[in-house]
Structure formats: C-alpha cells, structure tokens
Protein backbone atom coordinates (compact mmCIF):
# COMPACT_ATOMS: atom_id res chain seq x y z
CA UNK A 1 11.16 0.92 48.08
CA UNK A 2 13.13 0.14 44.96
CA UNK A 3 12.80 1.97 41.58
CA UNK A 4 11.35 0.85 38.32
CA UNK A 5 13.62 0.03 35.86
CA UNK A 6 14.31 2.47 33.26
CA UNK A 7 13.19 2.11 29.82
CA UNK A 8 14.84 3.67 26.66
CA UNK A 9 14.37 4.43 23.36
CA UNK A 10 17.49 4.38 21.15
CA UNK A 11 17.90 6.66 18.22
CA UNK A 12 19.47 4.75 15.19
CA UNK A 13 22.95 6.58 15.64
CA UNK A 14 23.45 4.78 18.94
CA UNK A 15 23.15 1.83 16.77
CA UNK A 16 24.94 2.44 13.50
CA UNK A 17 28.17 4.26 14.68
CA UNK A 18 28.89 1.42 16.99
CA UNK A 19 28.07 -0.98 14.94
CA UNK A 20 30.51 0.39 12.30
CA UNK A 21 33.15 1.06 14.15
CA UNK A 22 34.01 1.05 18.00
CA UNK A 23 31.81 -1.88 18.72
CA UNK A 24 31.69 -3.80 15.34
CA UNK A 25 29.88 -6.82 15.84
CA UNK A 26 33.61 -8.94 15.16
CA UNK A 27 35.03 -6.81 17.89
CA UNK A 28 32.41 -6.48 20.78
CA UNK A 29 30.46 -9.47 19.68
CA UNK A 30 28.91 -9.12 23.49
CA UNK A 31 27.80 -5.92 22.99
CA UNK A 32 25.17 -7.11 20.70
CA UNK A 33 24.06 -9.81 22.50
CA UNK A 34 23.42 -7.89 25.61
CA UNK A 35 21.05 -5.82 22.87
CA UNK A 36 19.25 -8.73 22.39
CA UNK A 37 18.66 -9.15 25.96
CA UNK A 38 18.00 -6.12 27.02
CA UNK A 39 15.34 -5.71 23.93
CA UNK A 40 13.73 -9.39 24.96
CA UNK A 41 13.50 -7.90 28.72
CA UNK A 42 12.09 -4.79 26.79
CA UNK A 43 14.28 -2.37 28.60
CA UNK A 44 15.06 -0.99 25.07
CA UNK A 45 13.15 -0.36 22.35
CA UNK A 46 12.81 1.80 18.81
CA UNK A 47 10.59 3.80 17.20
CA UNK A 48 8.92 2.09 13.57
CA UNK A 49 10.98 5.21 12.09
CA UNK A 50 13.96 4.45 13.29
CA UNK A 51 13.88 0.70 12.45
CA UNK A 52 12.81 1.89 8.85
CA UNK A 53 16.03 4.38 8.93
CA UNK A 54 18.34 1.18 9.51
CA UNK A 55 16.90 -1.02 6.93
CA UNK A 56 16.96 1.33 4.50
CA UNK A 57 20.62 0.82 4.11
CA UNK A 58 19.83 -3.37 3.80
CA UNK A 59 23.45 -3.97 5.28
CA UNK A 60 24.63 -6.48 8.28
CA UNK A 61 22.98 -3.87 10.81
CA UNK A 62 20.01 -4.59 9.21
CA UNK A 63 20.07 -7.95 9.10
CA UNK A 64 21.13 -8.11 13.12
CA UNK A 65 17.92 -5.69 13.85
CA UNK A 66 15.10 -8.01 12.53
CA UNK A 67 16.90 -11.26 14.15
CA UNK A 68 17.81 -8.77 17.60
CA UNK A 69 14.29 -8.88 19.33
CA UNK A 70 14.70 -5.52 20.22
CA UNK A 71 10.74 -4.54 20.28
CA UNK A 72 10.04 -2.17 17.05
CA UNK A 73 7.25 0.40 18.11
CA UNK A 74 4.68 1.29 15.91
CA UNK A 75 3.12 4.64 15.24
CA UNK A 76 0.06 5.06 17.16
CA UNK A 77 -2.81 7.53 18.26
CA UNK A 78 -0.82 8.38 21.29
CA UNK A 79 2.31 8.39 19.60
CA UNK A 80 0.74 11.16 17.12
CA UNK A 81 -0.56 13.12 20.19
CA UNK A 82 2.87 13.48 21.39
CA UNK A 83 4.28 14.65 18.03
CA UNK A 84 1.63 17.25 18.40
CA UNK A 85 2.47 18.47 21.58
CA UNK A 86 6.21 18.76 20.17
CA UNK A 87 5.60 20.57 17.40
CA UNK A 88 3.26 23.06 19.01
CA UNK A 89 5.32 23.99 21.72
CA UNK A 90 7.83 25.26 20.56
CA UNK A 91 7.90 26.29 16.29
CA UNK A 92 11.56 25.34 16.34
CA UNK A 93 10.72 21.72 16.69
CA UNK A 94 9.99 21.44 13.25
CA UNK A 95 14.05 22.30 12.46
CA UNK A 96 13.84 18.54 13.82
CA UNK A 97 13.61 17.06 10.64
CA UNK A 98 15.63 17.95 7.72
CA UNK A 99 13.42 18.13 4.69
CA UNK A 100 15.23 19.40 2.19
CA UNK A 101 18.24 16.57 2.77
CA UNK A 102 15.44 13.92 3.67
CA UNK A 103 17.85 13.11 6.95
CA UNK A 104 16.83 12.64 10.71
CA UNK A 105 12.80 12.04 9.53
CA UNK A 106 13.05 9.58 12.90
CA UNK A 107 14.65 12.17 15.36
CA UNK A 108 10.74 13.18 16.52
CA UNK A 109 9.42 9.94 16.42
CA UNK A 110 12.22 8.84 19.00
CA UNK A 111 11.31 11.75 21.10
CA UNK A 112 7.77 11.26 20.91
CA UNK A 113 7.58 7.68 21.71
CA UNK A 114 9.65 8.24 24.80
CA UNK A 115 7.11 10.58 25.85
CA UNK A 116 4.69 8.14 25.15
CA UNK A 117 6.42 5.34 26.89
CA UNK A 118 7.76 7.35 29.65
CA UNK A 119 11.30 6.37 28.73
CA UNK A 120 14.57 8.12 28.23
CA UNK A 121 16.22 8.92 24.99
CA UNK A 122 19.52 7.70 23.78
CA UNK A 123 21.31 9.26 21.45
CA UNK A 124 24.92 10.11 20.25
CA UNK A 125 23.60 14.53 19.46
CA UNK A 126 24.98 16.78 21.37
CA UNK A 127 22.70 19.74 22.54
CA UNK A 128 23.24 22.05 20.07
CA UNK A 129 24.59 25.55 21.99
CA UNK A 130 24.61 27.99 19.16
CA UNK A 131 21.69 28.72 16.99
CA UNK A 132 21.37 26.83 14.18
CA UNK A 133 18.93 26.09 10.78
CA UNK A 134 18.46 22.81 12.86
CA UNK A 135 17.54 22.01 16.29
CA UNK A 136 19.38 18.82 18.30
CA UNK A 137 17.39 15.83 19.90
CA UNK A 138 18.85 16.87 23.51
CA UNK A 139 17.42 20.55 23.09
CA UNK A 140 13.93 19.32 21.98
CA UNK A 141 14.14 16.46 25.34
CA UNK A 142 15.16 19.39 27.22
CA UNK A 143 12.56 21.39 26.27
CA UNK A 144 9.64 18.86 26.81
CA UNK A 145 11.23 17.50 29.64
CA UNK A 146 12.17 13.70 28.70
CA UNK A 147 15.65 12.50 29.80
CA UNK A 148 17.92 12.33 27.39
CA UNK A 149 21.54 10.31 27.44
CA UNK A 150 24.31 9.37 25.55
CA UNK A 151 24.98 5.48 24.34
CA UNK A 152 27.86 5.79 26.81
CA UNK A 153 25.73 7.24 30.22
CA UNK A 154 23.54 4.18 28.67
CA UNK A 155 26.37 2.18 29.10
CA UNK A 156 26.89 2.88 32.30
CA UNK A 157 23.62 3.23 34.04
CA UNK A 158 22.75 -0.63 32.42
CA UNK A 159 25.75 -1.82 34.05
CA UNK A 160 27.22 -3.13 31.12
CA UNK A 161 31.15 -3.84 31.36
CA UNK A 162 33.54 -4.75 28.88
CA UNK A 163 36.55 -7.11 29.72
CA UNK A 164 38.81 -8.08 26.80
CA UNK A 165 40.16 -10.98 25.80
CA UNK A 166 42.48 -12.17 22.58
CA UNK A 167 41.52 -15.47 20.88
C-alpha cells in the first residue's frame, strides 16, 4: 500500500530568501515554475497571513504569488481552534509573535493551518536551543507534534533537482 502524498504549508521565508537571492527568479527560473505546479496539484499551500506578509512589501514576489496558483488559505473556525490549542498549551507560544516589532504575526497561522490540514511545515527557523524572549516555529511544531522541515529537506523529499545550464 502506497502513502499519501505529503502536503505542506510554507512559511513566507521559504519564499522570500530564495526568491532574493539563491534562487532569484532570473537564476532558477524552474524553481518557480515547479511552485506553480506543485501549488495547482495543491501539494503546497499558505496561510491568508502569510500571503498578506508577502504583499505587504508590493515587490516582484508579490506580483509572482497572486499569478503562482499556489492555493492561499483562509482563516477559518477550525483554523482558530487550532490557534487555541497552541496558545493554551504551552504560555510560551505566545513569544510566537513579536508584538512590539509587529514581525512574524504569520508564524502561528502557518503552524496552525498545518494542524488543520494535516500537513508539514516549511520553514528556513532553526529550533531555537537556548532560551530566548522568542520562541522558533520548529520548537512550537515540536511541541504540538506537526512535522516541521527546512525549504531544502523540502527540496529533497519533492524530488526536485536542479541541472544547470548557460544560455
């Protein structure tokens, strides 16, 4: 018996650091594409939050992310539940968000709607190791037990390859 595909839910950092550098869009133009595919097969997906974190800047990454496909989540009842759960288990959770800087307002949504969806998080955090005023993605997965991965295990457990090539 073969297992069900995977399903994950990308934080925006997976997104904008490769966009911006490593796998710009002139660089790894395949990278992108495969984005696209994998959103219209709806192996990936993101969070309302995180879609509202990436327009926010109104650059090219923007503009890619409404044209992608890649389905765009909204917040819903069960969605909500799951930020409850979060929160309540653990009063550290709330170090999720940064308030005071007004950064990483998506990092529970992400977490949430992979609990929701029964998918795995990708993200470019590190689990943080020493304590901290604020808590990591990875240690909050860890904690409510959702896999979490970086954009490169993502890489590698899609099956995407590179091969290179000079014009």
């Amino acid at each position: 018996m073969s297992q069900p595909l995977s399903k994950y839910c990308l934080d925006a950092n997976v997104l904008i650091v490769p966009w911006n550098s490593y796998y710009s869009r002139k660089i790894c133009p395949e990278y992108w594409q495969l984005l696209e595919r994998l959103g219209h097969a709806e192996r990936i997906f993101i969070p309302k939050a995180v879609e509202d974190e990436i327009n926010h800047t109104e650059d090219k990454l923007a503009e890619w992310l409404k044209s992608s496909g890649i389905p765009v989540y909204p917040i819903e009842e069960s969605v909500t539940q799951c930020i409850s759960k979060i929160f309540d288990s653990d009063p550290t959770h709330q170090l999720l968000v940064d308030n005071i800087k007004g950064r990483s307002l998506a990092d529970p949504w992400v977490i949430a709607h992979a609990i929701d969806q029964r998918a795995c998080v990708v993200t470019k955090e590190k689990k943080q190791i020493a304590r901290t005023d604020r808590i990591r993605i990875p240690n909050v997965c860890e904690k409510m037990d959702v896999r979490c991965i970086d954009d490169f295990q993502f890489i590698d457990e899609i099956g995407i390859r590179f091969s290179c090539s000079m014009q």
